[in-house]
Protein backbone atom coordinates (compact mmCIF):
# COMPACT_ATOMS: atom_id res chain seq x y z
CA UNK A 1 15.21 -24.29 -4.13
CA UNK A 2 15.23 -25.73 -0.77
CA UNK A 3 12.56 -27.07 0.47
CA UNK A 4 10.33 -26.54 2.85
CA UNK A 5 11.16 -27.55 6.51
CA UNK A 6 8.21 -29.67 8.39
CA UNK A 7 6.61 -28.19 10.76
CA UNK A 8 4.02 -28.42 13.07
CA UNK A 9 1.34 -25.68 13.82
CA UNK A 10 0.80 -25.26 17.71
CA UNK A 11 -2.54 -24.92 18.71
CA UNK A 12 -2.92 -20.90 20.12
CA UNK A 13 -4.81 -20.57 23.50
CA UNK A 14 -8.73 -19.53 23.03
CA UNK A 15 -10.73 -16.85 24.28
CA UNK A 16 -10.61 -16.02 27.87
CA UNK A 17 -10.91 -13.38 30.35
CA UNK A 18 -8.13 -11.46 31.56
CA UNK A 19 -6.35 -10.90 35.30
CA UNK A 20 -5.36 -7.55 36.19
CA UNK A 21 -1.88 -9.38 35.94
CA UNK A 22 -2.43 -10.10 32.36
CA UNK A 23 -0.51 -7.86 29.80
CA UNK A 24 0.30 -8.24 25.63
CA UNK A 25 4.04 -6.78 24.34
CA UNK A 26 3.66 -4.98 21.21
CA UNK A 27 6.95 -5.12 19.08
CA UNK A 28 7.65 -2.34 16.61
CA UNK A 29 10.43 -2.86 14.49
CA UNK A 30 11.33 0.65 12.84
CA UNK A 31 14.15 1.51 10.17
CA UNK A 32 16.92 2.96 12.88
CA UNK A 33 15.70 1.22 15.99
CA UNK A 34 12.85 -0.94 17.53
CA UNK A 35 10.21 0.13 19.91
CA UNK A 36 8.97 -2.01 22.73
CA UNK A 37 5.55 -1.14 24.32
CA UNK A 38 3.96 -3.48 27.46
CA UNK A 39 0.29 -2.95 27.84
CA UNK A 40 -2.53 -3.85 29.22
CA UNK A 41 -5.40 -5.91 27.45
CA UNK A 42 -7.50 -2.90 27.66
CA UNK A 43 -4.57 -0.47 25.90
CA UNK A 44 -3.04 1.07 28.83
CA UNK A 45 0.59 1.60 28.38
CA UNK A 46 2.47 0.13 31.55
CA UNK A 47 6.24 0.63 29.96
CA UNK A 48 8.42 1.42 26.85
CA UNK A 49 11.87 0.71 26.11
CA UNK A 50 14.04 0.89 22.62
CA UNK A 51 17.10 -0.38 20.91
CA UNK A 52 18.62 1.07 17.60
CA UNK A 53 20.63 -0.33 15.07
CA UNK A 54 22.66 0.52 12.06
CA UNK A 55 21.26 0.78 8.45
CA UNK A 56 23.99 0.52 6.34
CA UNK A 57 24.67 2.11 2.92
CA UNK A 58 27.33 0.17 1.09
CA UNK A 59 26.95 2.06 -2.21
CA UNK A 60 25.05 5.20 -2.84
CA UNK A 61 21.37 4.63 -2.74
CA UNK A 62 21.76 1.16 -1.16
CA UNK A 63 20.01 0.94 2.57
CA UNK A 64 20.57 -2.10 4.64
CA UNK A 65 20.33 -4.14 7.73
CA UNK A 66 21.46 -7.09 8.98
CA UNK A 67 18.09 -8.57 10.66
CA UNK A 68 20.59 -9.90 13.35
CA UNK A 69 20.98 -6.78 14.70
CA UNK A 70 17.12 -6.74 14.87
CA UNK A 71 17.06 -9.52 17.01
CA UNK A 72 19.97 -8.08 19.40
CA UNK A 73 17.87 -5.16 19.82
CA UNK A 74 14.70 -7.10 20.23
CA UNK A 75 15.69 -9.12 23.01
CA UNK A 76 17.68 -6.32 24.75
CA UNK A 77 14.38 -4.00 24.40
CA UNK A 78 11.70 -6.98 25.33
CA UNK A 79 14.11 -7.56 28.60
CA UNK A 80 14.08 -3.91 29.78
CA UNK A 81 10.40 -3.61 29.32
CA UNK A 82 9.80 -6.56 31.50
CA UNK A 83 12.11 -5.41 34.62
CA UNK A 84 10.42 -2.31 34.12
CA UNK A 85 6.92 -3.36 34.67
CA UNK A 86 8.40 -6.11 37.59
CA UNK A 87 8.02 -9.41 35.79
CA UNK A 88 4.11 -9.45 34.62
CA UNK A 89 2.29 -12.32 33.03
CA UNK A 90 3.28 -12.01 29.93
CA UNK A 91 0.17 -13.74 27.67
CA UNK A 92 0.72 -12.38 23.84
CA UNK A 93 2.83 -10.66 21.69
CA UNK A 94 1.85 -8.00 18.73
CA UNK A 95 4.30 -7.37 15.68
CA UNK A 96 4.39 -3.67 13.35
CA UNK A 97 7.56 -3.36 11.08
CA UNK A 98 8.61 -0.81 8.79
CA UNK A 99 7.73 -1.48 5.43
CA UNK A 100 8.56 -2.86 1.59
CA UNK A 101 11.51 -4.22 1.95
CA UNK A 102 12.93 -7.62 1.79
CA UNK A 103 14.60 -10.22 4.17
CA UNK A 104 15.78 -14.04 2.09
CA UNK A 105 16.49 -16.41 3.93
CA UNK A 106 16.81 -20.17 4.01
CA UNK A 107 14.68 -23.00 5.08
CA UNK A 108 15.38 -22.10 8.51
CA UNK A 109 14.73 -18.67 8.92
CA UNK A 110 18.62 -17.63 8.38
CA UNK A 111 19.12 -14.59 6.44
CA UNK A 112 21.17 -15.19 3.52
CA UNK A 113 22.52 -11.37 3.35
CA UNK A 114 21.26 -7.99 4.45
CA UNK A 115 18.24 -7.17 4.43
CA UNK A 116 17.07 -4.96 1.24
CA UNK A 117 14.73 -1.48 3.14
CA UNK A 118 12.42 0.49 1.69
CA UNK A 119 14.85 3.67 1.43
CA UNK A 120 17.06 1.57 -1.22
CA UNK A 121 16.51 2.84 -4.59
CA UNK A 122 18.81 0.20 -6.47
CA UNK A 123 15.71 -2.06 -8.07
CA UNK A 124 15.19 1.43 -10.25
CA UNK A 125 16.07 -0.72 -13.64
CA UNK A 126 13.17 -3.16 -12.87
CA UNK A 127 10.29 -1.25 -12.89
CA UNK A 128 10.69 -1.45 -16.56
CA UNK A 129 9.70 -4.59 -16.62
CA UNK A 130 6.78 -3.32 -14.30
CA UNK A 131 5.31 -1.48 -16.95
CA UNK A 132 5.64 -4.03 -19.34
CA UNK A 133 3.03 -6.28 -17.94
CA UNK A 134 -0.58 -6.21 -18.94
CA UNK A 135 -2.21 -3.35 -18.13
CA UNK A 136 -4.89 -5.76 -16.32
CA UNK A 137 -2.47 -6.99 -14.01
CA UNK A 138 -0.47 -3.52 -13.25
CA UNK A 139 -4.24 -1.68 -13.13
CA UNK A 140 -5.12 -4.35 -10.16
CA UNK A 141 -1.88 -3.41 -8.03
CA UNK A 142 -3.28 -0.31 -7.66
CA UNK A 143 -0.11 1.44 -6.29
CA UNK A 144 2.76 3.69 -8.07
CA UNK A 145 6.11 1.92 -8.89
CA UNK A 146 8.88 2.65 -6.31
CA UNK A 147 12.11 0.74 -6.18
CA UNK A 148 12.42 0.25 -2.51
CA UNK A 149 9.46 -2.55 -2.59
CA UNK A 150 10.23 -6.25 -2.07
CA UNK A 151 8.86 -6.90 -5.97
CA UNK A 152 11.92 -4.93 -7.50
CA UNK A 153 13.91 -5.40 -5.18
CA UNK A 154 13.54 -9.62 -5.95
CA UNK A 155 13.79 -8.89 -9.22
CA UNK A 156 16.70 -7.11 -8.65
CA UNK A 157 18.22 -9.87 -6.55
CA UNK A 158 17.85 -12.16 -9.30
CA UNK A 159 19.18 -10.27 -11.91
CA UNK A 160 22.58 -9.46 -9.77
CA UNK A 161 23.09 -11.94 -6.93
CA UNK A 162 21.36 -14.84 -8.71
CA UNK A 163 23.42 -17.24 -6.30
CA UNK A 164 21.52 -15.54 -3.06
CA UNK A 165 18.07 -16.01 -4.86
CA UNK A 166 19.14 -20.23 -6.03
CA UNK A 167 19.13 -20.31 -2.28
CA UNK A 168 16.57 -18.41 -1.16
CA UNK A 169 13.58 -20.45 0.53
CA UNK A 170 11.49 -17.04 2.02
CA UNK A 171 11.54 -13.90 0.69
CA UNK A 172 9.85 -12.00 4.10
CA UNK A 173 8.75 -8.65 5.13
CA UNK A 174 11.20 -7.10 7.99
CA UNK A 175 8.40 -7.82 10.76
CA UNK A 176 7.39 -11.61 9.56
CA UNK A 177 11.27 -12.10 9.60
CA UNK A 178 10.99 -11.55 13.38
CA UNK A 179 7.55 -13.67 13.87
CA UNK A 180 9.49 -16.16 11.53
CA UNK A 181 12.76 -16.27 14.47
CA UNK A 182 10.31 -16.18 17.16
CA UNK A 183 7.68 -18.99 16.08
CA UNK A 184 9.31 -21.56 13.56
CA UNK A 185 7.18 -20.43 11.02
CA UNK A 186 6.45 -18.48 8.11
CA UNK A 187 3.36 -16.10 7.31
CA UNK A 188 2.74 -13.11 5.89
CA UNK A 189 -0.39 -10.82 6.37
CA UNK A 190 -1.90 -8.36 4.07
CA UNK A 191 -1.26 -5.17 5.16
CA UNK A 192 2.66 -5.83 4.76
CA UNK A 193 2.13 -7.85 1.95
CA UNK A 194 -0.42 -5.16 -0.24
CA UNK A 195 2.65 -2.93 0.16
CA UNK A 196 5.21 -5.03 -2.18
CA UNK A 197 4.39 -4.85 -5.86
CA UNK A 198 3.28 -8.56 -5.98
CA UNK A 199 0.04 -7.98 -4.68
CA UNK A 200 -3.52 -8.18 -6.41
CA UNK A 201 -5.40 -5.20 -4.04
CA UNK A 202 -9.04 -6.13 -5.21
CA UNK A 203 -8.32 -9.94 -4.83
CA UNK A 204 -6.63 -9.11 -1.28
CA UNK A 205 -3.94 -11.99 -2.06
CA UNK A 206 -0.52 -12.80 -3.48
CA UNK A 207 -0.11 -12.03 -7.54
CA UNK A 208 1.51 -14.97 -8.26
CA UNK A 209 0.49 -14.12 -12.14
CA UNK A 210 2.67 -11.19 -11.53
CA UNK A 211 5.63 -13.28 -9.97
CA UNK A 212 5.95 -15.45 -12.16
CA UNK A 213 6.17 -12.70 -15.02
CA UNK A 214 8.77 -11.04 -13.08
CA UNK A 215 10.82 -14.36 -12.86
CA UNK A 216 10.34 -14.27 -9.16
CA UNK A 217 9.68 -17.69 -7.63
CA UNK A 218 6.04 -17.67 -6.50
CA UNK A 219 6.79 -20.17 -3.26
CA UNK A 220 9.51 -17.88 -1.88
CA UNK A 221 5.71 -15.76 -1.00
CA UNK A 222 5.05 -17.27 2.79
CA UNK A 223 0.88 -18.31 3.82
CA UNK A 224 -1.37 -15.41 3.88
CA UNK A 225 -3.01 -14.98 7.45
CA UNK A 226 -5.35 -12.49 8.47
CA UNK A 227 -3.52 -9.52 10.13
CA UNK A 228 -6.47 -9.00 12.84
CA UNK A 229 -7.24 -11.63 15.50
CA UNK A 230 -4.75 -14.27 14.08
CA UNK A 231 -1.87 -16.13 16.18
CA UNK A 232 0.37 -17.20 13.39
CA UNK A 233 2.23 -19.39 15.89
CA UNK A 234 3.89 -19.66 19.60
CA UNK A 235 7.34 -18.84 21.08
CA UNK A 236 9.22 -21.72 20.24
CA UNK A 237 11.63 -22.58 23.42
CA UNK A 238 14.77 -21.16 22.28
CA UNK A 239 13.27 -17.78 21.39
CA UNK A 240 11.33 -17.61 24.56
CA UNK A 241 14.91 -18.54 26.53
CA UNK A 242 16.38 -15.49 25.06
CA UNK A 243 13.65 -12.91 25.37
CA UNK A 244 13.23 -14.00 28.93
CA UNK A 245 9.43 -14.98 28.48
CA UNK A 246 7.53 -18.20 28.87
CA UNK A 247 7.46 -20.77 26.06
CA UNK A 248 4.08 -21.17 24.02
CA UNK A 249 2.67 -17.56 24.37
CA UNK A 250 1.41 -16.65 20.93
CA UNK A 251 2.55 -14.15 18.74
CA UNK A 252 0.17 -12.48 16.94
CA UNK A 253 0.52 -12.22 12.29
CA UNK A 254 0.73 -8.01 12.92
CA UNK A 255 0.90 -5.51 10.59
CA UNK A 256 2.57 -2.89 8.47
CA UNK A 257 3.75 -0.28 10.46
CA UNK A 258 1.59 2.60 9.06
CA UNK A 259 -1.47 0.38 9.36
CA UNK A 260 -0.72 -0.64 12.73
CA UNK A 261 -0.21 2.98 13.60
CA UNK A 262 -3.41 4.00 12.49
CA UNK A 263 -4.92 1.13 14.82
CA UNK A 264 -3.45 2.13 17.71
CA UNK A 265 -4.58 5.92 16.72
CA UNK A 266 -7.89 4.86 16.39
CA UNK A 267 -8.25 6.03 12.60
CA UNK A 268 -10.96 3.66 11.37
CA UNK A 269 -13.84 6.04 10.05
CA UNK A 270 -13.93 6.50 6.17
CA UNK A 271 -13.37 9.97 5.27
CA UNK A 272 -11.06 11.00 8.37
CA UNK A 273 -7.63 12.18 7.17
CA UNK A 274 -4.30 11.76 9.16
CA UNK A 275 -1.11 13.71 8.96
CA UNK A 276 1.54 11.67 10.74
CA UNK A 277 5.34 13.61 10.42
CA UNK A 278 8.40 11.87 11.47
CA UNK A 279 11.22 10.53 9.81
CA UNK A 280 8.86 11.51 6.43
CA UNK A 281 5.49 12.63 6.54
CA UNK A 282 2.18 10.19 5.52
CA UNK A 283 -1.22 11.42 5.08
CA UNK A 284 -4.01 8.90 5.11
CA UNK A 285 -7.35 8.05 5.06
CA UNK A 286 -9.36 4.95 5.67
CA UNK A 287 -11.74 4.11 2.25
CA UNK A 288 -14.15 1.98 1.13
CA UNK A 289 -14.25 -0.70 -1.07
CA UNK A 290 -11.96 -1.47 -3.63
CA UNK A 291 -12.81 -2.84 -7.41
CA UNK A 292 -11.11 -4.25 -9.64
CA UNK A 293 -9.85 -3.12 -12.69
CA UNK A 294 -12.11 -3.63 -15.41
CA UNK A 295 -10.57 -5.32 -19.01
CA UNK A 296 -13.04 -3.08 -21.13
CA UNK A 297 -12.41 0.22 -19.32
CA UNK A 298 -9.25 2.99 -20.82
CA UNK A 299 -6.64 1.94 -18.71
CA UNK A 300 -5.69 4.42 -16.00
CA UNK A 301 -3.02 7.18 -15.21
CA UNK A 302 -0.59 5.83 -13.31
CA UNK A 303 -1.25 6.18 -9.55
CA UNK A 304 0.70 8.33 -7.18
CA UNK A 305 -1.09 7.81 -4.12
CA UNK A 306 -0.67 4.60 -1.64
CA UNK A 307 -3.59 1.99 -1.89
CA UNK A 308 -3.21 -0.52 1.52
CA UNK A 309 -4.58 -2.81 2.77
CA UNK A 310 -5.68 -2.11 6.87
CA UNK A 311 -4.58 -3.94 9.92
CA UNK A 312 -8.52 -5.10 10.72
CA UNK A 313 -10.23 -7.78 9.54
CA UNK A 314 -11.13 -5.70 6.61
CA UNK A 315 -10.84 -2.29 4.70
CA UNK A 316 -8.22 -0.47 2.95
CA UNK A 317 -6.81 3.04 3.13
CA UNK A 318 -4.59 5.68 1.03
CA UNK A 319 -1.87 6.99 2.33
CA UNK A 320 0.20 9.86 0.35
CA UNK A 321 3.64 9.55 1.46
CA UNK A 322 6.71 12.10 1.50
CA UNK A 323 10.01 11.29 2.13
CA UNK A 324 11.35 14.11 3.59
CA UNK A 325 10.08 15.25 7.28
CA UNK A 326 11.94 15.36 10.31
CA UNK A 327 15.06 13.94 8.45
CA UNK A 328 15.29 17.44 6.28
CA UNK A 329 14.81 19.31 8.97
CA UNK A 330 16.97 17.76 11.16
CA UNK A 331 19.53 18.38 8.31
CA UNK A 332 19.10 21.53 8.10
CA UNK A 333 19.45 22.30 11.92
CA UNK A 334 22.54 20.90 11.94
CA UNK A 335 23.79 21.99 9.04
CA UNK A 336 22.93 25.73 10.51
CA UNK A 337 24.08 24.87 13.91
CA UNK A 338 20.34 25.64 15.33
CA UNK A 339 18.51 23.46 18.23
CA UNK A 340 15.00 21.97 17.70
CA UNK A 341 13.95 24.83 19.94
CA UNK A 342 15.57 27.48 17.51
CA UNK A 343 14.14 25.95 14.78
CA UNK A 344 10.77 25.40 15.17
CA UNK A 345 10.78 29.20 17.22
CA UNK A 346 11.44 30.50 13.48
CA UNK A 347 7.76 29.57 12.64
CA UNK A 348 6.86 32.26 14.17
CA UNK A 349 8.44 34.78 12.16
CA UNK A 350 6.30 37.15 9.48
CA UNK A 351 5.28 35.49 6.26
CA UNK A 352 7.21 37.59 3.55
CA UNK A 353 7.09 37.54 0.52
CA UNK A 354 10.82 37.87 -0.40
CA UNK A 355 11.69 34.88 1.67
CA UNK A 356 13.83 32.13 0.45
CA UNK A 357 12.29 29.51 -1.51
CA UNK A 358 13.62 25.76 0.08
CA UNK A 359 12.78 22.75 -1.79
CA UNK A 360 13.13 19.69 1.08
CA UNK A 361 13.56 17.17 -1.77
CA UNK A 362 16.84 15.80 -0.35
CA UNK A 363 15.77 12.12 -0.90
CA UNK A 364 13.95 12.22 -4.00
CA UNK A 365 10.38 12.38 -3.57
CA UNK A 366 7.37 10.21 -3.65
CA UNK A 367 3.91 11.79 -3.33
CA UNK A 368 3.10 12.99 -5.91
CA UNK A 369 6.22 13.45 -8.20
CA UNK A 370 7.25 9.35 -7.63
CA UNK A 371 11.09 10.36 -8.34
CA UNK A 372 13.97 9.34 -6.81
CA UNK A 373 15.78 11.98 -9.25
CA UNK A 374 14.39 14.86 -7.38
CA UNK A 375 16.69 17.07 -5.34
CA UNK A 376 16.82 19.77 -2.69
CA UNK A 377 17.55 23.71 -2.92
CA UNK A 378 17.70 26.94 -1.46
CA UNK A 379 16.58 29.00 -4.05
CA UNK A 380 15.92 33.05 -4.25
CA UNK A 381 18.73 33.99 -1.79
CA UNK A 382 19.80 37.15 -1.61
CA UNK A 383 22.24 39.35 0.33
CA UNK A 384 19.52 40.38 3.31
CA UNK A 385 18.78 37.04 4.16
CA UNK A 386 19.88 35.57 7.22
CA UNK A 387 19.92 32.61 9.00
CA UNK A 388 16.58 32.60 10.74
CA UNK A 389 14.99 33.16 7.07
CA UNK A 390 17.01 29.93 6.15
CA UNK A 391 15.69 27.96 9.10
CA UNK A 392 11.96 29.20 8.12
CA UNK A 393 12.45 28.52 4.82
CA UNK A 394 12.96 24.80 5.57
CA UNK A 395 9.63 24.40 7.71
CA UNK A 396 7.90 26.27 5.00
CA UNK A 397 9.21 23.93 2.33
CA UNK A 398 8.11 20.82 4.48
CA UNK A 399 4.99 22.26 5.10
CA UNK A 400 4.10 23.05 1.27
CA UNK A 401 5.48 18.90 0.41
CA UNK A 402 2.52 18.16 2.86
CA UNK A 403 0.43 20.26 1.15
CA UNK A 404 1.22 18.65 -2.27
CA UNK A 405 0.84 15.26 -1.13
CA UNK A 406 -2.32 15.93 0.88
CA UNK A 407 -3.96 17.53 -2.57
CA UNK A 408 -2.99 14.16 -4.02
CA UNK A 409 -5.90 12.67 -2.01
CA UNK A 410 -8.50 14.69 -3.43
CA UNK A 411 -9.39 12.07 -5.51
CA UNK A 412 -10.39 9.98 -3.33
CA UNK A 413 -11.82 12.35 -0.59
CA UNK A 414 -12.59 16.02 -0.25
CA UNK A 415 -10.24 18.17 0.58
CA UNK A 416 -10.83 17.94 4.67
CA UNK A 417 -11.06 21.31 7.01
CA UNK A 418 -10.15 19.24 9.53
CA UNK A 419 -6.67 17.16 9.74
CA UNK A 420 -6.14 14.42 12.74
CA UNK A 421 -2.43 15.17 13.67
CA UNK A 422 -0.03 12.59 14.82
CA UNK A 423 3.77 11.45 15.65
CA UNK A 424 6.30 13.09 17.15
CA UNK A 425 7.54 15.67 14.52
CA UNK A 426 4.55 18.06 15.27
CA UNK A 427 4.43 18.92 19.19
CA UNK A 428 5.81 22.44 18.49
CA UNK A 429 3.16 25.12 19.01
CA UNK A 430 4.25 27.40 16.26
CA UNK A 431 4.91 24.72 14.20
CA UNK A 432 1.82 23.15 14.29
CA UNK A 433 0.44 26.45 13.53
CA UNK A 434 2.39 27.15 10.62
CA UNK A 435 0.99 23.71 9.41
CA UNK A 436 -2.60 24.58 9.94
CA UNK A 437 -1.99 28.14 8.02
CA UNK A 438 -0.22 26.74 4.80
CA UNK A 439 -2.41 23.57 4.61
CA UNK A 440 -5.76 25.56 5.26
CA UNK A 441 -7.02 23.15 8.08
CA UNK A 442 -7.81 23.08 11.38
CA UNK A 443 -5.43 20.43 13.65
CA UNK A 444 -6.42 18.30 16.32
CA UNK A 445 -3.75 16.08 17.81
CA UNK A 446 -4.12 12.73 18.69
CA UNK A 447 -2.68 11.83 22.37
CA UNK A 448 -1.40 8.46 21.65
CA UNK A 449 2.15 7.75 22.95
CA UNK A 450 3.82 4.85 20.76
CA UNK A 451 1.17 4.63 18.74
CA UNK A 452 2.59 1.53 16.40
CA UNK A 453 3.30 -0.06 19.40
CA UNK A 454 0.23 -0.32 21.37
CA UNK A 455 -1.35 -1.26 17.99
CA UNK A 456 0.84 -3.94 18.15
CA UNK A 457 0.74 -4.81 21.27
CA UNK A 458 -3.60 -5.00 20.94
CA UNK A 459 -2.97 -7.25 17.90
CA UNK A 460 -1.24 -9.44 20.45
CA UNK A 461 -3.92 -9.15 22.98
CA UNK A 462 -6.67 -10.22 19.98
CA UNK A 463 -4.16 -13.03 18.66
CA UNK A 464 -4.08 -14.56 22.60
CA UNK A 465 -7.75 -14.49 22.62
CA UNK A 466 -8.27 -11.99 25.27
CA UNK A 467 -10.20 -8.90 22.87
CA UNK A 468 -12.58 -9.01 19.76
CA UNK A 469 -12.13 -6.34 17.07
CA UNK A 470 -15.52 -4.72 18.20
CA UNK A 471 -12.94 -4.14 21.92
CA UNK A 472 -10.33 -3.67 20.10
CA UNK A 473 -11.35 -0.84 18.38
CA UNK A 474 -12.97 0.60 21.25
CA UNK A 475 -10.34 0.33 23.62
CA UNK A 476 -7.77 2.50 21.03
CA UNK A 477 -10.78 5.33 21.54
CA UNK A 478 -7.82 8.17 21.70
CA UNK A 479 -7.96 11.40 23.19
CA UNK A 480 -8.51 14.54 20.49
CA UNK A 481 -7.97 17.96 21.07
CA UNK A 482 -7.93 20.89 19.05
CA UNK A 483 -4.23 22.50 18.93
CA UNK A 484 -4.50 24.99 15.81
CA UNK A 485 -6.72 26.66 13.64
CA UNK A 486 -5.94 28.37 10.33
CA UNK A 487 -5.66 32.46 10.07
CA UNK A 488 -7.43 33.54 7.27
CA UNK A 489 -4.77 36.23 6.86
CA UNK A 490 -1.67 33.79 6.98
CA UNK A 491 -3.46 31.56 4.75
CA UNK A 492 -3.85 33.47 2.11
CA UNK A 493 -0.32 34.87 2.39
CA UNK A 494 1.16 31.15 2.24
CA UNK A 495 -1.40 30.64 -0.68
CA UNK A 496 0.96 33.13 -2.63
CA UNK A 497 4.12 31.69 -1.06
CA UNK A 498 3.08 27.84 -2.04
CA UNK A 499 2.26 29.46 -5.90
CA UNK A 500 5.87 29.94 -5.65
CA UNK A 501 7.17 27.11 -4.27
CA UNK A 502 5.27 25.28 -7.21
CA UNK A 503 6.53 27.46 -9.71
CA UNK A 504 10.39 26.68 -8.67
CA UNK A 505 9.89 22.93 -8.64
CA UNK A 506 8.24 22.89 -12.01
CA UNK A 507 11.47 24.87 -13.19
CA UNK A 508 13.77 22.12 -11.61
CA UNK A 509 12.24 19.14 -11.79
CA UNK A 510 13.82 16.22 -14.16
CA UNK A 511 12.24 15.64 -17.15
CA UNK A 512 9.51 13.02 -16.97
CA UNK A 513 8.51 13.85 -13.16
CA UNK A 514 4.49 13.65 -12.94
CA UNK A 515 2.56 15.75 -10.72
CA UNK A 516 -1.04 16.59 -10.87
CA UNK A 517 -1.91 20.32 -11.24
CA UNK A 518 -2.01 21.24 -8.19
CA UNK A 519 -0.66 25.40 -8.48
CA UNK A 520 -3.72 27.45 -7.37
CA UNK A 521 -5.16 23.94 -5.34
């Protein structure tokens, strides 16, 4: 193992008042493309700019990225933002990445292959081994098994590209790569870190215990820092020369994407729930505190909700997660030949009760069946049916995986009336009200543009000093408004359609799939 380089924390400015000239970048690395947000300390968005980049599938169920590309896009985003906004002062910078995955590297910071995301379902095999650890230790991760986490996907590594792991010196998140490149240093922060399978959730820090089980080096697992009010470091000269910003200005630890989302939506109150549809679609709630698993107690059914930790000082939340959202739909509408317009117009249409069942499980599914075996269908098609009924079909099916994952959470808080609703897969009108019929809840959409961004970009403005959490919070106050209510009529008609819906996936499902009863729910 290589070991680790020498280096020298720089001290991060202090607390101080901001000019009108002062303004924080937040940085939001996505799967496809990053997001670059310039605001000001008080959360007023001044300009937005974005870069993709490939994610590469080498072999089927294999998703990767070369965290080069990242950087290309980073700097090209970062410089577009700032001629944008006509060359501000620049005082901090705020981090969100997408989550799970894996980036090894060397002592330096230099990736030693692709990174490993969390839509790669190779490390499947491992979480056999998982299971084999003492039910103490797998009670206190508190979080289902997937594959696509940076714990399997290690253990993975080791098993079949030993020679990679001999090398490895860091085994980092996707966004503490890019704090890594921009400060000289290493850190990771719990909300990124509760998300990986080698994390004790009541302890809030690494399970070495659990690395070392798993055969995984424990000192590949960078410094914990907190994720709120924390500089984990400065831009070093060469990474300030090619973002085109001044030397020293820190750079804040960050946070998971979906945490940092929820920031910069202002979900902090326990017991308010937030649907969130893009790429997938998360539901999640901030709760209360966690406990550990006790030695003497039966040991529990396996979870199959989310258990993370927040992007504040403190706190957790649950999050059930789907993994098919706007990409399923935008499959379909292509697939059919329809626009967004033509799609989401189909929402509209009477609820009947010989419509086509759809089953959006293109990718597997997560929440609550936790199976990457899982698969999608048309099913009940018949001679009359036409292509609008196909296109309906598919919202319907989204709608009812929402409605499956958001009955997961009942556990942990009562089935809401009420549903915050957020991203940018659920601005359609009759969409939205489609959603509000067939999950029995009213909506109220959040106005907040880029909202993992300006999260970010306020974890940058704590990290230089300029806000407390108490500001923080305040200043992410967003804007709610009421945009659908459920139709008792249409409810009850979906009610019969989701009985269905249930009835075809328990028909099709692979053997061993869980799922809680949730039929007549």
């Amino acid at each position: 193992m290589t070991a680790t380089p020498t280096t020298e924390r720089r001290p991060t400015r202090g607390a101080k008042g901001s000019s009108q000239r002062d303004t924080v970048l937040g940085i939001d690395l996505g799967t496809s493309s990053v997001k670059v947000v310039l605001t000001t300390a008080g959360a007023q968005v001044l300009a937005q700019s974005s870069e993709s980049y490939r994610v590469d599938t080498p072999h089927p169920g294999w998703a990767e990225s070369d965290p080069r590309d990242w950087r290309r896009a980073i700097i090209a985003a970062v410089r577009e933002v700032v001629a944008k906004a006509n060359t501000p002062t620049i005082v901090g910078i705020g981090l969100s990445g997408q989550m799970h995955g894996v980036t090894v590297t060397d002592a330096l910071y230099r990736p030693l292959r692709a990174a490993i995301l969390w839509a790669d379902s190779r490390a499947g095999d491992q979480l056999g081994r998982y299971t084999a650890l003492p039910a103490i230790q797998l009670a206190n991760l508190q979080n289902p098994l997937t594959p696509g986490m940076a714990g399997p996907i290690l253990g993975w590594l080791r098993q079949h590209e030993s020679e990679t792991i001999e090398r490895t010196r860091w085994a980092l998140q996707p966004k503490d790569w890019v704090r890594a490149w921009m400060t000289g240093q290493a850190a990771a922060e719990p909300s990124d870190a509760s998300a990986t399978l080698l994390y004790d959730i009541p302890a809030d820090t690494w399970a070495l215990d659990i690395a070392s089980t798993l055969g995984i080096d424990p000192t590949v697992l960078p410094p914990l820092l907190p994720s709120a009010g924390a500089a984990a470091g400065t831009l070093t000269p060469e990474a300030a020369t090619q973002l085109g910003l001044p030397p020293e200005t820190p750079v804040a630890a960050g946070g998971a994407d979906t945490a940092v989302a929820a920031l910069g939506t202002g979900l902090t109150q326990v017991g308010t729930v937030q649907l969130t549809i893009g790429t997938g679609a998360q539901v999640i709630t901030p709760v209360g505190c966690v406990q550990p698993a006790s030695t003497s107690a039966p040991t529990p059914a396996a979870p199959v909700t989310h258990l993370y930790r927040t992007a504040t000082s403190r706190g957790h939340y649950r999050m059930a997660a789907t993994l098919n959202g706007g990409l399923v739909l935008n499959w379909v509408r292509t697939l059919l030949g329809a626009s967004w317009a033509e799609l989401y117009a189909t929402a509209e249409l009477p609820v009947r009760p010989d419509m086509p069942v759809f089953l959006p499980h293109l990718n597997g599914e997560r929440t609550p069946y936790m199976s990457t075996g899982m698969r999608g269908a048309w099913l009940d098609l018949a001679p009359h049916h036409t292509r609008a009924d196909l296109l309906r079909s598919a919202l319907e099916g989204v709608a009812f995986s929402i409605r499956e994952a958001l009955t997961a959470l009942e556990t942990d808080v009562p089935r809401p009336t009420h549903l915050r609703l957020a991203g940018g897969g659920s601005t359609a009108p009759a969409w939205r009200q489609m959603l509000a019929d067939a999950l029995s809840a009213e909506l109220d959409a959040v106005d907040v543009p880029a909202a993992s961004g300006r999260g970010a970009a306020m974890l940058g403005a704590q990290g230089a000093g300029l806000l407390e959490e108490v500001a923080l919070l305040n200043a992410l106050t967003p804007k709610v408004e009421t945009v659908a209510q459920p139709h008792a009529k249409r409810t009850r008609e979906y009610q019969h359609r989701f009985d269905k819906f249930r009835d075809r996936i328990d028909r099709l499902r692979p053997p061993h799939t869980v799922a809680p009863d949730l039929a007549h729910s």
